[in-house]
Protein backbone atom coordinates (compact mmCIF):
# COMPACT_ATOMS: atom_id res chain seq x y z
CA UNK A 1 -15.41 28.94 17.42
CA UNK A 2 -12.17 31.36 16.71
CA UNK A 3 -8.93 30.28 18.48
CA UNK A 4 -8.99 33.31 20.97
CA UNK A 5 -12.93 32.59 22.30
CA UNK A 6 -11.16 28.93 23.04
CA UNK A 7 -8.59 30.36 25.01
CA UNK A 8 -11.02 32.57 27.18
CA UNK A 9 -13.19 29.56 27.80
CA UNK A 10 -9.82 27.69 28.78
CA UNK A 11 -8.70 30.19 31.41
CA UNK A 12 -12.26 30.64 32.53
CA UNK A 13 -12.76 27.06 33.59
CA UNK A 14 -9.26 26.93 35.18
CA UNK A 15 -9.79 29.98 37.30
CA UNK A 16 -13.45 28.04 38.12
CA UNK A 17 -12.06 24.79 39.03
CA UNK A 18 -9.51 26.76 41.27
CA UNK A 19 -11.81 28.98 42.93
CA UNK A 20 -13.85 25.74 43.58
CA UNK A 21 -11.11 23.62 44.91
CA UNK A 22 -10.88 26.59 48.00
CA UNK A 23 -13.78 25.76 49.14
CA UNK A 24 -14.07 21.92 48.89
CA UNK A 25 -11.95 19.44 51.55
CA UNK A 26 -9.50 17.71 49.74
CA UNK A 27 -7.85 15.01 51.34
CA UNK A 28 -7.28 12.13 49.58
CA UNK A 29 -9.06 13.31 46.73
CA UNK A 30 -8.54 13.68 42.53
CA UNK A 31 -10.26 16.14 40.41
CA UNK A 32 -11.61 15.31 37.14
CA UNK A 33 -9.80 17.15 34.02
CA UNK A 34 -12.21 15.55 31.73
CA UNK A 35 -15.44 16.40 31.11
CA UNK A 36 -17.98 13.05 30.05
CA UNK A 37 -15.44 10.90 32.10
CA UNK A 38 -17.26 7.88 33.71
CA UNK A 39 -17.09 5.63 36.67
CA UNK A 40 -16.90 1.73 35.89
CA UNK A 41 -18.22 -1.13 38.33
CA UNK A 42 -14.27 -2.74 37.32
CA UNK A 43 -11.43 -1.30 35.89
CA UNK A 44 -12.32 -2.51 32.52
CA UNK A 45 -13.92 -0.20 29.99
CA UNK A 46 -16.68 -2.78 28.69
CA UNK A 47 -17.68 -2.89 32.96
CA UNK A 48 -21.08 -1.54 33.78
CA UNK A 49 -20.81 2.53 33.81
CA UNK A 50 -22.15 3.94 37.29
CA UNK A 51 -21.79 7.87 36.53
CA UNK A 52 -20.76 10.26 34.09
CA UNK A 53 -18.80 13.08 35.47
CA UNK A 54 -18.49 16.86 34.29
CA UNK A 55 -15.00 18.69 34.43
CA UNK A 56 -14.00 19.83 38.03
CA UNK A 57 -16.11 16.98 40.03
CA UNK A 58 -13.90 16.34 42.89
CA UNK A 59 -13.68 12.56 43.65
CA UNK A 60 -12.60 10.79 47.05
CA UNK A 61 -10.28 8.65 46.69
CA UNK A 62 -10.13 4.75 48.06
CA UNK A 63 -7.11 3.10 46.07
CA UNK A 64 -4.75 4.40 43.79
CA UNK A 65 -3.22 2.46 40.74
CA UNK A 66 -0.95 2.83 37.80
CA UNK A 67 -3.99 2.61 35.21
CA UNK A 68 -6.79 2.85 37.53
CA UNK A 69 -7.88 4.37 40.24
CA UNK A 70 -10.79 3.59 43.06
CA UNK A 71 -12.62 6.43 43.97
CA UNK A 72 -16.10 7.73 44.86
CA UNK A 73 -17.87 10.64 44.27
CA UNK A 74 -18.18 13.62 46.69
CA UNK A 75 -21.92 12.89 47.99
CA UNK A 76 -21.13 9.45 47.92
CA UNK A 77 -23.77 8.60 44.44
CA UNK A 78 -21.38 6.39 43.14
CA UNK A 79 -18.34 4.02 43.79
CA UNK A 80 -16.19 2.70 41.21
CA UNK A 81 -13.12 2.64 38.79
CA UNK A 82 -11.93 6.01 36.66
CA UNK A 83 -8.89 6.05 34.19
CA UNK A 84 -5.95 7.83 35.50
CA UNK A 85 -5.78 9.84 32.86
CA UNK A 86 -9.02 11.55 33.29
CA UNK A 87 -8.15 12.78 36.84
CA UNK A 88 -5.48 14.98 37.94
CA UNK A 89 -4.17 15.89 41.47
CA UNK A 90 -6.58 18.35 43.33
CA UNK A 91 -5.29 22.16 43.13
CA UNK A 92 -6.18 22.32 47.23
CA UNK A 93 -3.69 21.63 50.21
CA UNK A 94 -5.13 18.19 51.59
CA UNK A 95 -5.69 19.89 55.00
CA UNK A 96 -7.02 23.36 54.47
CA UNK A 97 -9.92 24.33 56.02
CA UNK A 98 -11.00 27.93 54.80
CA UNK A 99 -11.81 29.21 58.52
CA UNK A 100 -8.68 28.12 60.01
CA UNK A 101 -6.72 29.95 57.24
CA UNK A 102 -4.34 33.11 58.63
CA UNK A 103 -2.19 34.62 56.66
CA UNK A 104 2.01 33.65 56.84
CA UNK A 105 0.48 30.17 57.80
CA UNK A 106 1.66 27.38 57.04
CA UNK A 107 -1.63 26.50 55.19
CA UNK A 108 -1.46 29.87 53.79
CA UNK A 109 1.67 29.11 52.67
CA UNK A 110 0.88 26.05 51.09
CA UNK A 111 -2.54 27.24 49.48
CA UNK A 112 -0.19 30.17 47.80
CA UNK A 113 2.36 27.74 46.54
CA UNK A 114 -0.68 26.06 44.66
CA UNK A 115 -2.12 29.15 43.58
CA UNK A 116 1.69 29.79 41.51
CA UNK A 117 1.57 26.72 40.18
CA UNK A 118 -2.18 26.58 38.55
CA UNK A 119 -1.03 30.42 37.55
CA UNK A 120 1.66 28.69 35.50
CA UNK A 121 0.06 25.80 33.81
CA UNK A 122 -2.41 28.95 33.16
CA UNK A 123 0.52 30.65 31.47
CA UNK A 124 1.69 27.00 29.64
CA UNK A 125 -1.66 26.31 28.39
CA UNK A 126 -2.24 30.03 26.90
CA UNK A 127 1.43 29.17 24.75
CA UNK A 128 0.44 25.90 23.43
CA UNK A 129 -2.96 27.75 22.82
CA UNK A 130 -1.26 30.41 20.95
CA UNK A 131 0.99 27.68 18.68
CA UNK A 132 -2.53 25.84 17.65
CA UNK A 133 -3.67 29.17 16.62
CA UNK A 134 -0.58 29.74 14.74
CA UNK A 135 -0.35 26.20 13.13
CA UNK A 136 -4.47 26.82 12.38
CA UNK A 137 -3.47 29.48 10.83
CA UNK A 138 -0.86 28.60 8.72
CA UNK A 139 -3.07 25.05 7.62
CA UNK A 140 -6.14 27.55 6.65
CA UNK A 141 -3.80 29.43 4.06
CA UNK A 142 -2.20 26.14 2.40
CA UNK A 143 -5.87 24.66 2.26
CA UNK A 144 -6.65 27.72 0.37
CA UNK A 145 -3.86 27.46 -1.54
CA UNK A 146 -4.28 24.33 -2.64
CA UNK A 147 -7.72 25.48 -3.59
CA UNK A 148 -6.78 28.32 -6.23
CA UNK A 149 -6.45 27.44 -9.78
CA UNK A 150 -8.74 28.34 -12.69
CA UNK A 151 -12.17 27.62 -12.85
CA UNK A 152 -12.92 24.43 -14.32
CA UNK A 153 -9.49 22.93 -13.59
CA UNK A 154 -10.47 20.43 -11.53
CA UNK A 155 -12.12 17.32 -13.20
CA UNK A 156 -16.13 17.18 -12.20
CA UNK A 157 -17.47 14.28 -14.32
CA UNK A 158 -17.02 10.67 -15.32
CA UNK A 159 -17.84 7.61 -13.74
CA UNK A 160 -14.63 7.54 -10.84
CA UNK A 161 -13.28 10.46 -12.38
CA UNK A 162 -11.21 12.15 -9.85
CA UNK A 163 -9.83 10.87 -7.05
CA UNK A 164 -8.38 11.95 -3.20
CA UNK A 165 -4.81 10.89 -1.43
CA UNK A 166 -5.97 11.63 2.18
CA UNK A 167 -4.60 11.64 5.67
CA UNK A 168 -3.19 8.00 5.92
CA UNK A 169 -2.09 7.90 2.45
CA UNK A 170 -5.55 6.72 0.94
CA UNK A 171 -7.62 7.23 -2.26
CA UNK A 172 -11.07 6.55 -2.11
CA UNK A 173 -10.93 7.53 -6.65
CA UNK A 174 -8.26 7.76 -9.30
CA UNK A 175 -8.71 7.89 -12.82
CA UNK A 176 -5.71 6.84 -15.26
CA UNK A 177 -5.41 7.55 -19.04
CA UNK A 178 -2.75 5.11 -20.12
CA UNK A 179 -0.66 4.21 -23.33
CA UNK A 180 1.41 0.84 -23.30
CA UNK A 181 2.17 -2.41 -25.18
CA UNK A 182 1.54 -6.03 -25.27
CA UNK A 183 4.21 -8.17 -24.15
CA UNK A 184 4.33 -10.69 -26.97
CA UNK A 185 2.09 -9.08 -29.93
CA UNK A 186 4.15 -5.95 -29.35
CA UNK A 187 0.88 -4.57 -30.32
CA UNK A 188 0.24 -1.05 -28.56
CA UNK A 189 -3.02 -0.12 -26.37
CA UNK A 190 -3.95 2.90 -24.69
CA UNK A 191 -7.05 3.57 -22.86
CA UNK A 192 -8.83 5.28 -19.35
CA UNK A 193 -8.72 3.18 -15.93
CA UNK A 194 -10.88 4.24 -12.81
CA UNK A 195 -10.97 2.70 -9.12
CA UNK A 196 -13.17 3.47 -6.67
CA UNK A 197 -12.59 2.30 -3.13
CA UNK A 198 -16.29 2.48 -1.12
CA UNK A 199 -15.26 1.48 2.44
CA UNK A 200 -14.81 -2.24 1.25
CA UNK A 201 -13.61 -5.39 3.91
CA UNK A 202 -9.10 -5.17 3.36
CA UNK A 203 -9.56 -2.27 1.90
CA UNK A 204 -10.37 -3.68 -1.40
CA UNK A 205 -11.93 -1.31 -4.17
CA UNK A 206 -13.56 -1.43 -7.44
CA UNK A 207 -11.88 -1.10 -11.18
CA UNK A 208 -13.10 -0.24 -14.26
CA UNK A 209 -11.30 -0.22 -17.69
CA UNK A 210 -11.71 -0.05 -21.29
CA UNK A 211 -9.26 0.80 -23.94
CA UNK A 212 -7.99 -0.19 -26.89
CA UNK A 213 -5.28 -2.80 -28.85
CA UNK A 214 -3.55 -1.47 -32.29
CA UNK A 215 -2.69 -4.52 -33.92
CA UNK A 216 -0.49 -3.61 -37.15
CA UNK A 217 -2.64 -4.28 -40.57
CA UNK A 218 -5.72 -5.07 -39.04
CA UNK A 219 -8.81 -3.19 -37.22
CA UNK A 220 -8.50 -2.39 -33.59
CA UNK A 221 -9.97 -4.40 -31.07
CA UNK A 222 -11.72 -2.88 -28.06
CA UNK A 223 -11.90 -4.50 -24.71
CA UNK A 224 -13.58 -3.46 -21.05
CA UNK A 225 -13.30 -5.36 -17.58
CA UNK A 226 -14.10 -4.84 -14.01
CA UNK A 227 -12.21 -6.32 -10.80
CA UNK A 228 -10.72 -5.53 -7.47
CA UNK A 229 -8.06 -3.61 -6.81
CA UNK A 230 -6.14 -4.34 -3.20
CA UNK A 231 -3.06 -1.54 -1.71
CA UNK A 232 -0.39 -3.68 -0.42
CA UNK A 233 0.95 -0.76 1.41
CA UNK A 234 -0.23 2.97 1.92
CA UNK A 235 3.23 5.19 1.89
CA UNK A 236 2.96 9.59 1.97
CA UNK A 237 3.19 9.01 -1.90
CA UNK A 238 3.51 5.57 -3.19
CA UNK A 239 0.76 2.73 -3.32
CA UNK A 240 1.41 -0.13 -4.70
CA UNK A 241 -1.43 -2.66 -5.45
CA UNK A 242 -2.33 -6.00 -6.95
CA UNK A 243 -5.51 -6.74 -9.02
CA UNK A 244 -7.73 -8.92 -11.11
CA UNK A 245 -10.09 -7.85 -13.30
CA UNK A 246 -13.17 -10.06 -15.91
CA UNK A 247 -14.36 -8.79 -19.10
CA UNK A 248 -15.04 -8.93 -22.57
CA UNK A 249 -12.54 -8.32 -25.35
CA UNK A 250 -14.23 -7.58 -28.89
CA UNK A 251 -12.06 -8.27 -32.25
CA UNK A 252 -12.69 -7.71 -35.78
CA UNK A 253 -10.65 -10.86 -37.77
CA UNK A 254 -10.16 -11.29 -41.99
CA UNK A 255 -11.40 -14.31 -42.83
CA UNK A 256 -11.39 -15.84 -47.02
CA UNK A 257 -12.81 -13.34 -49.17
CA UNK A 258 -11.61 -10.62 -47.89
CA UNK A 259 -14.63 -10.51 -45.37
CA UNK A 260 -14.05 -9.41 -41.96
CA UNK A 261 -16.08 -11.30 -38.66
CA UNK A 262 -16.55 -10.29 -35.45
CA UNK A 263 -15.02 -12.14 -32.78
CA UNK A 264 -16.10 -10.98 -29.30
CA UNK A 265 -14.32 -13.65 -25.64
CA UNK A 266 -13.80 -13.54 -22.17
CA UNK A 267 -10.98 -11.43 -20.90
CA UNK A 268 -9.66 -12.38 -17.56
CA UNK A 269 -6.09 -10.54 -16.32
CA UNK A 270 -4.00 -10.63 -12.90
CA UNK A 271 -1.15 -8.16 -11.94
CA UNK A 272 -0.63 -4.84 -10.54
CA UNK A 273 0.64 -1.73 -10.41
CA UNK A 274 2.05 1.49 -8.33
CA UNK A 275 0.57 4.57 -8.16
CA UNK A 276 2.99 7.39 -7.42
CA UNK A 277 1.91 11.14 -6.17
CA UNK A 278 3.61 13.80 -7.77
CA UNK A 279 2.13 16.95 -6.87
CA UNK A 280 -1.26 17.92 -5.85
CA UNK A 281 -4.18 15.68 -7.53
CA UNK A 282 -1.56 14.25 -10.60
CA UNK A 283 0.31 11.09 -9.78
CA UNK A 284 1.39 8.49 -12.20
CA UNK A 285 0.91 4.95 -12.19
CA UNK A 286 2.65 2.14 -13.92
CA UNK A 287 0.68 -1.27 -14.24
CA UNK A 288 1.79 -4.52 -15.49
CA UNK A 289 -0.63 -7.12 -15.85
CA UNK A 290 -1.21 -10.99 -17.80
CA UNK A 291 -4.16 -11.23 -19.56
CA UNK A 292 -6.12 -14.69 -21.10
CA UNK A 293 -8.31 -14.18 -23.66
CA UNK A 294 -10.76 -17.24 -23.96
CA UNK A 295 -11.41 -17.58 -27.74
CA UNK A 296 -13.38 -20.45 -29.50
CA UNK A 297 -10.62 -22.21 -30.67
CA UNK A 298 -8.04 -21.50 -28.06
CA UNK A 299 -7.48 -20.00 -25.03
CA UNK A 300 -4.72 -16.64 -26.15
CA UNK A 301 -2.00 -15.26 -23.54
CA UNK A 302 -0.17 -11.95 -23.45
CA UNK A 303 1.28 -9.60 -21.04
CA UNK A 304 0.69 -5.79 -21.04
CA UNK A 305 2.73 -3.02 -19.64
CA UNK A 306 1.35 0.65 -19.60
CA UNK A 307 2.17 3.81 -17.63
CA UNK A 308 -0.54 6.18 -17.11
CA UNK A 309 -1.44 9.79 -15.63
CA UNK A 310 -3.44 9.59 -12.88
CA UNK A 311 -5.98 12.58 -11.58
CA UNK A 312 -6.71 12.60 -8.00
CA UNK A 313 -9.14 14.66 -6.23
C-alpha cells in the first residue's frame, strides 16, 4: 500500500467519523480513535473482554479517569472499562440536535467551530503523512544502497558464515578469521571463529572454533571447541561478550628416536572478547581468552590473545 493510497484512506475515515458524529447525540460521550479497541469487565488488561470496538463507535460515558475510563456502548451491548488512549473527545457539540439547528445559532456556531478544528487536524495529519512518505522514501534508497555491490560479494556459505547487526544492536551470526599468540609459549595461532545466536534464554548463543598453534621447531597442532557466547551489553557498534568454550586439542610430540606420537586432550578455555562494527557487514573483534589443556601427565595452561575480521550479514 503506497504512502499516498494511506493518506486518502486517512482523510476518508476522518471526513466519515465527522459526518457521523452530526448525526449521533453526544453528550457525555467519547469516540473511539482505535479500531480493535476493547471493553474490559475492570480496568485491568488481563479483565474479562466484553466487546471489541471498530474506529468511530461512539461510547456513553459513566466515569472518567486519568488511565481509564467507564463507558458503555451506544445501544447499551456492553458496559465496561476502555484505555484513555483509545478514545478521543467526540467531534459533536454535546447539545446539538440536527432539527433544532438554524444558522448564526449558537449551536451553529459551535458545530462550525468543530468543523475548523477536525479541518485542521485534517491538515496536521496530511503533514506528518507527507514526512513518513518522505522518511520512507529516503530509508528505501539507503536499503538499496546498502544492497549494491558486486555479485558474489556477500559471503553465502559456511557453517555461521555471515552474520547481521540489527535494530537493537544484535547479531544473530558472525564469522571471525583471526591471527594471535599464546601468552606464555609465545607460540602464534590463527584460525576461523563462528557464533550463532538462535533465540537462546539471556541471550546466550552458540560458538564454534578451530584453528591452529605454530610452535617453533616442531609440527603444528590443531585444536576445535564449542561453547556459549553471552553480550554483556548491546551498544550501535560495540558488543562486548564473555565465553567458554570445550574441545579437543590434537598435537604431534618427538619422542627418542626421532619418532614423532600423537598426542590428542581436552581443551577447556574462559574469556572474552569485543566485537566492534566498522562499516556495513565488517567489524573486528579482539578476544582474549585462558585455555587448560588436560594432558596425560599434566594438566598445561596458557593464555591467547588474537584480533580477528569479522563478516556480518
Amino acid at each position: 500500500m503506497t504512502i499516498h493510497r494511506i493518506r486518502r484512506i486517512a482523510v476518508v475515515l476522518l471526513s466519515t467519523l465527522l459526518l457521523t458524529g452530526i448525526c449521533v447525540y453526544a453528550a457525555g460521550s467519547l469516540t473511539v480513535i482505535r479500531d480493535g479497541s476493547l471493553i474490559f469487565a475492570k480496568p485491568d488488561n488481563s479483565s474479562a473482554v466484553m466487546d471489541i470496538l471498530a474506529r468511530g463507535t461512539v461510547l456513553e460515558v459513566l466515569e472518567k479517569g486519568t488511565k481509564w475510563h467507564r463507558v458503555r456502548t451506544s445501544d447499551g451491548g456492553a458496559e465496561g472499562y476502555i484505555r484513555s488512549e483509545s478514545v478521543g473527545e467526540s467531534l459533536v457539540p454535546g447539545a446539538f440536535k440536527p432539527d433544532s439547528v438554524r444558522v448564526g445559532s449558537p449551536q451553529y456556531l459551535q458545530l462550525q467551530r468543530s468543523l475548523d478544528s477536525a479541518q485542521q487536524k485534517m491538515q496536521r495529519i496530511a503533514g506528518l503523512l507527507d514526512t513518513m512518505e518522505t522518511r520512507i522514501a529516503y530509508g528505501a534508497t539507503a536499503d538499496l544502497l546498502s544492497r549494491a555491490g558486486p555479485a558474489g560479494s556477500r559471503l553465502k556459505a559456511g557453517a555461521g558464515a555471515g552474520g547481521v547487526l540489527s535494530q537493537g544492536s544484535e547479531y544473530d551470526k558472525a564469522v571471525t578469521v583471526f591471527y594471535g599468540a599464546m601468552v606464555e609459549d609465545t607460540d602464534f595461532a590463527a584460525g576461523l571463529s563462528a557464533a550463532w545466536f538462535p533465540g537462546l534464554p539471556a541471550g546466550l548463543g552458540l560458538e564454534f572454533e578451530a584453528g591452529a598453534l605454530f610452535p617453533a621447531g616442531v609440527d603444528n597442532a590443531y585444536w576445535g571447541q564449542a561453547g556459549v557466547r553471552c553480550p554483556l551489553q548491546r551498544w550501535e557498534r560495540v558488543i562486548p561478550y564473555a565465553a567458554v568454550a570445550a574441545g579437543v586439542i590434537r598435537r604431534k610430540l618427538p619422542v627418542v628416536g626421532g619418532s614423532q606420537v600423537t598426542d590428542t586432550n581436552a581443551l577447556l578455555s574462559a574469556g572474552g572478547g569485543m566485537l566492534i562494527r566498522l562499516a556495513g557487514a565488517v567489524a573486528i573483534t579482539a578476544d582474549v581468552r585462558y585455555l587448560w589443556e588436560f594432558a596425560k601427565i599434566k594438566t598445561r595452561a596458557d593464555g591467547r590473545g588474537y584480533l580477528g575480521v569479522t563478516l556480518l550479514r
